[in-house]
N, C-alpha and C. Protein backbone atom coordinates (compact mmCIF):
# COMPACT_ATOMS: atom_id res chain seq x y z
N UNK A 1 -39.88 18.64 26.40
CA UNK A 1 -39.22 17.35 26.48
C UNK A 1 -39.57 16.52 25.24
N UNK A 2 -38.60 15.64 24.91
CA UNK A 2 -38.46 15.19 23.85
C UNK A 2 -39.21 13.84 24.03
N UNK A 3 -40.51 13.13 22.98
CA UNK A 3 -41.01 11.89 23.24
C UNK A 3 -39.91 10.89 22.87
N UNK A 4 -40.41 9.76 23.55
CA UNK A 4 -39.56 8.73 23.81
C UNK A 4 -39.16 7.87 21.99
N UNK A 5 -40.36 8.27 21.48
CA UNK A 5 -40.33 7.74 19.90
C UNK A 5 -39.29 8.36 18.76
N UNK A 6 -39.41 9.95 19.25
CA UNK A 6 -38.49 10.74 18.58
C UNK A 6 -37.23 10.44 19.07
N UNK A 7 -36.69 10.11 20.27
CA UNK A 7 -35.35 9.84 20.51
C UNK A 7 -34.89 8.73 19.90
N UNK A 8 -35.78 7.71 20.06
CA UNK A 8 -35.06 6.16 19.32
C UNK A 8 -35.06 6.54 17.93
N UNK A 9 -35.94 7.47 17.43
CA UNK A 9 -35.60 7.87 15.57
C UNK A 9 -34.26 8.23 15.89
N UNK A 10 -34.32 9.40 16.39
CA UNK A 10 -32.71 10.56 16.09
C UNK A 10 -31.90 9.29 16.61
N UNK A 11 -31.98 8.38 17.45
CA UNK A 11 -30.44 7.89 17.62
C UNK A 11 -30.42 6.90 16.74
N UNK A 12 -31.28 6.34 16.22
CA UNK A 12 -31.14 4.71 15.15
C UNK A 12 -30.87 5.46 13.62
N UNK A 13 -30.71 6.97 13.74
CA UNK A 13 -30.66 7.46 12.12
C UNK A 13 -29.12 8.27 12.26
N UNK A 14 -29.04 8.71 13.65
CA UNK A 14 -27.33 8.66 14.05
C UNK A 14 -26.59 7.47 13.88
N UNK A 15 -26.87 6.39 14.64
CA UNK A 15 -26.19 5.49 14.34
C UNK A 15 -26.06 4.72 13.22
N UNK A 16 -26.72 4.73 12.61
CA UNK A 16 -26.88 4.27 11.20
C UNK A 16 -26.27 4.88 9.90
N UNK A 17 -26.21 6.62 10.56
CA UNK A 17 -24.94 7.13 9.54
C UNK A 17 -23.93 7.07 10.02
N UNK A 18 -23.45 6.63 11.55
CA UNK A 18 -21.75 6.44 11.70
C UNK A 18 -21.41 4.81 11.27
N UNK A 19 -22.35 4.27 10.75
CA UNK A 19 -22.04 2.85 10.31
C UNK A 19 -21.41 2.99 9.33
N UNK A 20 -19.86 2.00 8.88
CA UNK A 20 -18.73 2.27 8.34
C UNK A 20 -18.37 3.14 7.69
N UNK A 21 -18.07 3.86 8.45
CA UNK A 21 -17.57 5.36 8.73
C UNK A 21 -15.99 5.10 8.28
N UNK A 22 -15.71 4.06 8.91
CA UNK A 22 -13.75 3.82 8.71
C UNK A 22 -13.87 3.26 7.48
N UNK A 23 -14.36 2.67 6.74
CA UNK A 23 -14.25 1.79 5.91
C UNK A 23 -15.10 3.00 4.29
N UNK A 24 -16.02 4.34 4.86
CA UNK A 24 -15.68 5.09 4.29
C UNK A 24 -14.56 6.06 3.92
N UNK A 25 -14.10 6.22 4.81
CA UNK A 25 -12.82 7.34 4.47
C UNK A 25 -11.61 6.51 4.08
N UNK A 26 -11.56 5.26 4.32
CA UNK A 26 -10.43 4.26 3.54
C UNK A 26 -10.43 4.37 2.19
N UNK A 27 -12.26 4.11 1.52
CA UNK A 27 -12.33 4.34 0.43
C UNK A 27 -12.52 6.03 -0.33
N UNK A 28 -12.95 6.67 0.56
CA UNK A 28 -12.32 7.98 -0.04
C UNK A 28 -10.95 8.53 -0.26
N UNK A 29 -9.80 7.92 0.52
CA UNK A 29 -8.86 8.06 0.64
C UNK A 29 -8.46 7.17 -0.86
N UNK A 30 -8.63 6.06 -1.02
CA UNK A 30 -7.56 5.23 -1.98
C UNK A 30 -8.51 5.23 -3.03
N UNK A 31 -9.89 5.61 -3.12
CA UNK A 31 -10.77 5.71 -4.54
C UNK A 31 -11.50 4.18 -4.98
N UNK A 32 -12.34 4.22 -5.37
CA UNK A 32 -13.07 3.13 -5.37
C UNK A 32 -13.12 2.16 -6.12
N UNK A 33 -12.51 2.91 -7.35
CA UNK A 33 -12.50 2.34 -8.91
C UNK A 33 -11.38 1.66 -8.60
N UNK A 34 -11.05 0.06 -9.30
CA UNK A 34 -9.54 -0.16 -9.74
C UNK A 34 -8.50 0.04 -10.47
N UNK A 35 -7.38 0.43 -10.10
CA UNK A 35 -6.06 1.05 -11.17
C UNK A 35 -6.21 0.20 -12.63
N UNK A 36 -6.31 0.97 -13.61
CA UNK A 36 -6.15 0.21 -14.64
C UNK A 36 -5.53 0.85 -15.69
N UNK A 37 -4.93 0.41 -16.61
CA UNK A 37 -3.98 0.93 -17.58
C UNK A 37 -5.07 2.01 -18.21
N UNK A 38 -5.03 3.63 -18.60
CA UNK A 38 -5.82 3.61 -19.74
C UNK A 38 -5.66 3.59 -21.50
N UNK A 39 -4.47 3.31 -21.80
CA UNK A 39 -3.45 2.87 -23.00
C UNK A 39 -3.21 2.04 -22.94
N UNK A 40 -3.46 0.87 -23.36
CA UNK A 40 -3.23 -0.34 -23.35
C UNK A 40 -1.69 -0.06 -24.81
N UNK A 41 -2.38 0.06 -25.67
CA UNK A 41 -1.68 -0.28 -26.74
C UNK A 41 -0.30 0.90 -26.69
């Protein structure tokens, strides 16, 4: 059986990597950098 210390690790280090999770794949999806000309002239 699993101690009570090790569970609150594994779940506060789970939850802490599904923290913006949507707001990652938005930015993997559309890229992070902003569109910018690279030829100006």
């Amino acid at each position: 059986m699993t101690s009570r210390t090790g569970k609150t690790r594994n779940a506060r280090k789970t939850r802490q990597h599904n923290k913006g999770k949507d707001r990652k794949k938005e930015q993997q999806n559309k890229g992070t950098t902003p569109r910018f000309p690279v030829h100006i002239d």
